[in-house]
N, C-alpha and C. Protein backbone atom coordinates (compact mmCIF):
# COMPACT_ATOMS: atom_id res chain seq x y z
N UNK A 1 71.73 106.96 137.18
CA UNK A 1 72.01 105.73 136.47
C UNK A 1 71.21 104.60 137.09
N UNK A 2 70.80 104.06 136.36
CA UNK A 2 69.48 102.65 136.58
C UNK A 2 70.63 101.48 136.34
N UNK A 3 71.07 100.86 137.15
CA UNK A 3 71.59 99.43 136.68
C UNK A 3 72.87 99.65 136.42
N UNK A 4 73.60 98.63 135.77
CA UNK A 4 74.90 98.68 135.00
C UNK A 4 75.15 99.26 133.74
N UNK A 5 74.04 99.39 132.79
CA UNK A 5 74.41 99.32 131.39
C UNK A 5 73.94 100.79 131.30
N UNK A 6 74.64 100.94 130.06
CA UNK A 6 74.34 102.46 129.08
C UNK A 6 74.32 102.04 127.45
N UNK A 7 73.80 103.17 127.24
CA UNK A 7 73.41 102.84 125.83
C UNK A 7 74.31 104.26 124.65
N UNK A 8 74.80 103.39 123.80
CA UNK A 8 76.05 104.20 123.63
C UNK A 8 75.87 104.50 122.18
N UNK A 9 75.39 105.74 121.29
CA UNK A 9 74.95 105.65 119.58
C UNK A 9 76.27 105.16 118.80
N UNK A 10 76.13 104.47 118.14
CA UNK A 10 77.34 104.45 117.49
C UNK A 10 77.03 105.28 115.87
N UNK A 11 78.46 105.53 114.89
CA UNK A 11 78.07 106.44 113.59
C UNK A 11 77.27 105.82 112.98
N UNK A 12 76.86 104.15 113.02
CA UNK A 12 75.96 103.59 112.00
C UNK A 12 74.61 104.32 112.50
N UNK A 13 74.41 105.04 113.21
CA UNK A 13 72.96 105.33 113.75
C UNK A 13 72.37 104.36 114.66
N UNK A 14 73.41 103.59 115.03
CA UNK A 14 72.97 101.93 115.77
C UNK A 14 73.13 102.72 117.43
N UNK A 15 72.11 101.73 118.30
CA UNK A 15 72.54 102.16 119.64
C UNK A 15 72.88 100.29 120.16
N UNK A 16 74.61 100.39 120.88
CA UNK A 16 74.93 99.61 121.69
C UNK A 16 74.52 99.65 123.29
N UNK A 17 74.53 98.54 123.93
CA UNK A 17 74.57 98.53 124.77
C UNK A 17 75.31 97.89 125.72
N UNK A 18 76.08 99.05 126.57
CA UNK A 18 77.57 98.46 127.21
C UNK A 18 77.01 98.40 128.79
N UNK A 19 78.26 97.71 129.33
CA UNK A 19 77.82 97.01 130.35
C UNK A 19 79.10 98.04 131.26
N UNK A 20 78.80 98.27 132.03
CA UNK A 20 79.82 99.32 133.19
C UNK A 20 80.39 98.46 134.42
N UNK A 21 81.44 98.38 134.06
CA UNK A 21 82.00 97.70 135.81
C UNK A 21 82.09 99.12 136.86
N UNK A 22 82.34 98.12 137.94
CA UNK A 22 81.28 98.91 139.62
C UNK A 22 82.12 100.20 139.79
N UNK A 23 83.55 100.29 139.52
CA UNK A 23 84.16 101.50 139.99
C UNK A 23 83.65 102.58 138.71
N UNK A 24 83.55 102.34 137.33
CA UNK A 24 82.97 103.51 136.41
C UNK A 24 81.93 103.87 137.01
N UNK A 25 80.99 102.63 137.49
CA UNK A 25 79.53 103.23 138.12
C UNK A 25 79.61 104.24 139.20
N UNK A 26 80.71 104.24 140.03
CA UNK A 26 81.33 104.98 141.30
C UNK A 26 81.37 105.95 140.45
N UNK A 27 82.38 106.04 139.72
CA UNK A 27 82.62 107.66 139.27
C UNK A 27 81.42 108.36 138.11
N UNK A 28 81.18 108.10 137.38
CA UNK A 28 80.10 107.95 136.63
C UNK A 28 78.76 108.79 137.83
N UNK A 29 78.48 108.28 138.85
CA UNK A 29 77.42 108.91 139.74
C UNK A 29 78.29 110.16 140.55
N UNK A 30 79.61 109.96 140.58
CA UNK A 30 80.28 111.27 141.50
C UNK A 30 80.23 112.55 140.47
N UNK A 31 80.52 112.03 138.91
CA UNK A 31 80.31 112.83 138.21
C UNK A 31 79.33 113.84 137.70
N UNK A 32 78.33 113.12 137.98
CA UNK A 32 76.34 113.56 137.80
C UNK A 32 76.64 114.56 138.80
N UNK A 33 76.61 114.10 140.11
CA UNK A 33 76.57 114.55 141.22
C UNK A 33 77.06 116.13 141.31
N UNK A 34 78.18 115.86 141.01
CA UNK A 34 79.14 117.21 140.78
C UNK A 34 78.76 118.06 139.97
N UNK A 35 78.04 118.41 138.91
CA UNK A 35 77.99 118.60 137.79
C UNK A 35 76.49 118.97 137.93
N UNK A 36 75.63 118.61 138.83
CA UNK A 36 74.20 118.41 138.77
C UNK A 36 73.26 118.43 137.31
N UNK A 37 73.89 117.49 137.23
CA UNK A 37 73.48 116.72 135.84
C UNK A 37 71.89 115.95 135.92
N UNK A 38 70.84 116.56 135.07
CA UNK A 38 69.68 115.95 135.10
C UNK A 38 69.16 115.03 133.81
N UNK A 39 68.15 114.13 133.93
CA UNK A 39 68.22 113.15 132.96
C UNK A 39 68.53 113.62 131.39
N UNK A 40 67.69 115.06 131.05
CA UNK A 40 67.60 115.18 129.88
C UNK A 40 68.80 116.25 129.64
N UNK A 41 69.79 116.10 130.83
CA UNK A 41 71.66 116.94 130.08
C UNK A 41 72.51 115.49 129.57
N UNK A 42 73.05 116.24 128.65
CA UNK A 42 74.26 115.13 128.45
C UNK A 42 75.08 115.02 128.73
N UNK A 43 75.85 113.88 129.35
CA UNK A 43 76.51 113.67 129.85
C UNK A 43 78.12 114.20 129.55
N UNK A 44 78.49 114.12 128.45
CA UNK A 44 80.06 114.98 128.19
C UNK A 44 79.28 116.60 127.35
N UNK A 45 80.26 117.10 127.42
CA UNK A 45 79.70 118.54 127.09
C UNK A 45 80.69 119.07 127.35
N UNK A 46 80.96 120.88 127.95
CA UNK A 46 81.80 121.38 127.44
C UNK A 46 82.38 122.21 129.00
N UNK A 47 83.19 123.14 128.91
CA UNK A 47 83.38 124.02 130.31
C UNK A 47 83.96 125.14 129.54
N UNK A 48 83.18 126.18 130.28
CA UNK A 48 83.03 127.42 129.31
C UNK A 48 84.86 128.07 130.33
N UNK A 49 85.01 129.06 129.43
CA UNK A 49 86.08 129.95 130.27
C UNK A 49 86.33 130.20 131.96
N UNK A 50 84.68 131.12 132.45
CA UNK A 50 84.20 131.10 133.77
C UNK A 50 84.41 129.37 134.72
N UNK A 51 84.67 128.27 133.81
CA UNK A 51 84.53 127.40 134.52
C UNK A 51 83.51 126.30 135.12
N UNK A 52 82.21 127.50 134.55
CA UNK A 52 80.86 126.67 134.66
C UNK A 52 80.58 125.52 133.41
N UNK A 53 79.92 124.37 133.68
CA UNK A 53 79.74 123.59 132.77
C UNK A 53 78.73 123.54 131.63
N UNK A 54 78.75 123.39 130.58
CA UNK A 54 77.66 123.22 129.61
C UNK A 54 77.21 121.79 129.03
N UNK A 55 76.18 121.54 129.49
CA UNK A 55 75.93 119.87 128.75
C UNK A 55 75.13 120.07 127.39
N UNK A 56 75.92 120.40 126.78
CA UNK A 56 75.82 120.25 125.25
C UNK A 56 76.44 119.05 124.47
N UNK A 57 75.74 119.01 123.24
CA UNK A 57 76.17 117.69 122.63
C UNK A 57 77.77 118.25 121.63
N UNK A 58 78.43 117.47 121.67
CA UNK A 58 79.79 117.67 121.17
C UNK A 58 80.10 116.88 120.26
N UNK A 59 80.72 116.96 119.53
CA UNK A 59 81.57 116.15 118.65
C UNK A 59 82.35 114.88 119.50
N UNK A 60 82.99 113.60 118.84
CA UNK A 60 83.60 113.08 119.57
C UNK A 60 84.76 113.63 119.31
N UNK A 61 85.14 114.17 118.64
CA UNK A 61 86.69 114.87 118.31
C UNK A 61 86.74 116.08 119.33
N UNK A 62 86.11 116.87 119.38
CA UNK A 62 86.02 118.34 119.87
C UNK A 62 86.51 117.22 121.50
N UNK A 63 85.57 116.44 121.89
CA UNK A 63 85.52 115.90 123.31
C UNK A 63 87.06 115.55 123.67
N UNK A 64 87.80 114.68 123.06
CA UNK A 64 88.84 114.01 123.03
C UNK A 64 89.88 115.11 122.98
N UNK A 65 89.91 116.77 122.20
CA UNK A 65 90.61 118.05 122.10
C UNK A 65 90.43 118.61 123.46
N UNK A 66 89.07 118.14 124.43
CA UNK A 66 89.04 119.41 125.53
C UNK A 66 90.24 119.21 126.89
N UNK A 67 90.74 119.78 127.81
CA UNK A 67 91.81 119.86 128.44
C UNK A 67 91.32 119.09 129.48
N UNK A 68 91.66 118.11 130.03
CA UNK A 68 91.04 117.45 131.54
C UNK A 68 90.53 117.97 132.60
């Protein structure tokens, strides 16, 4: 993560740009970290059965259905 902000698509096909306070930025980089997340994975995605992660692009519904 470069800075504070992210850039977030919205359904109009529009991209916002939000501004992150310092503790999301905390977790937000613990999360990469963990995950060894590289620029061109995405960031929410999926966790297969085994437990390993998949950075695939998801639905926002499917995302909001997956178990914590």
């Amino acid at each position: 993560m470069d800075g504070r902000m992210v850039s977030v698509h919205l359904k109009k096909d529009k991209w916002h740009n939000k501004r992150l306070q310092p503790g999301t930025i905390k977790a937000v980089q613990k999360y990469i970290k963990e995950y060894r997340l590289q620029p061109q994975d995405y960031f929410a995605g999926r966790r297969r059965k085994d437990g390993k992660f998949d950075g695939v692009k998801i639905s926002e519904t499917a995302y909001r259905k997956q178990p914590c």
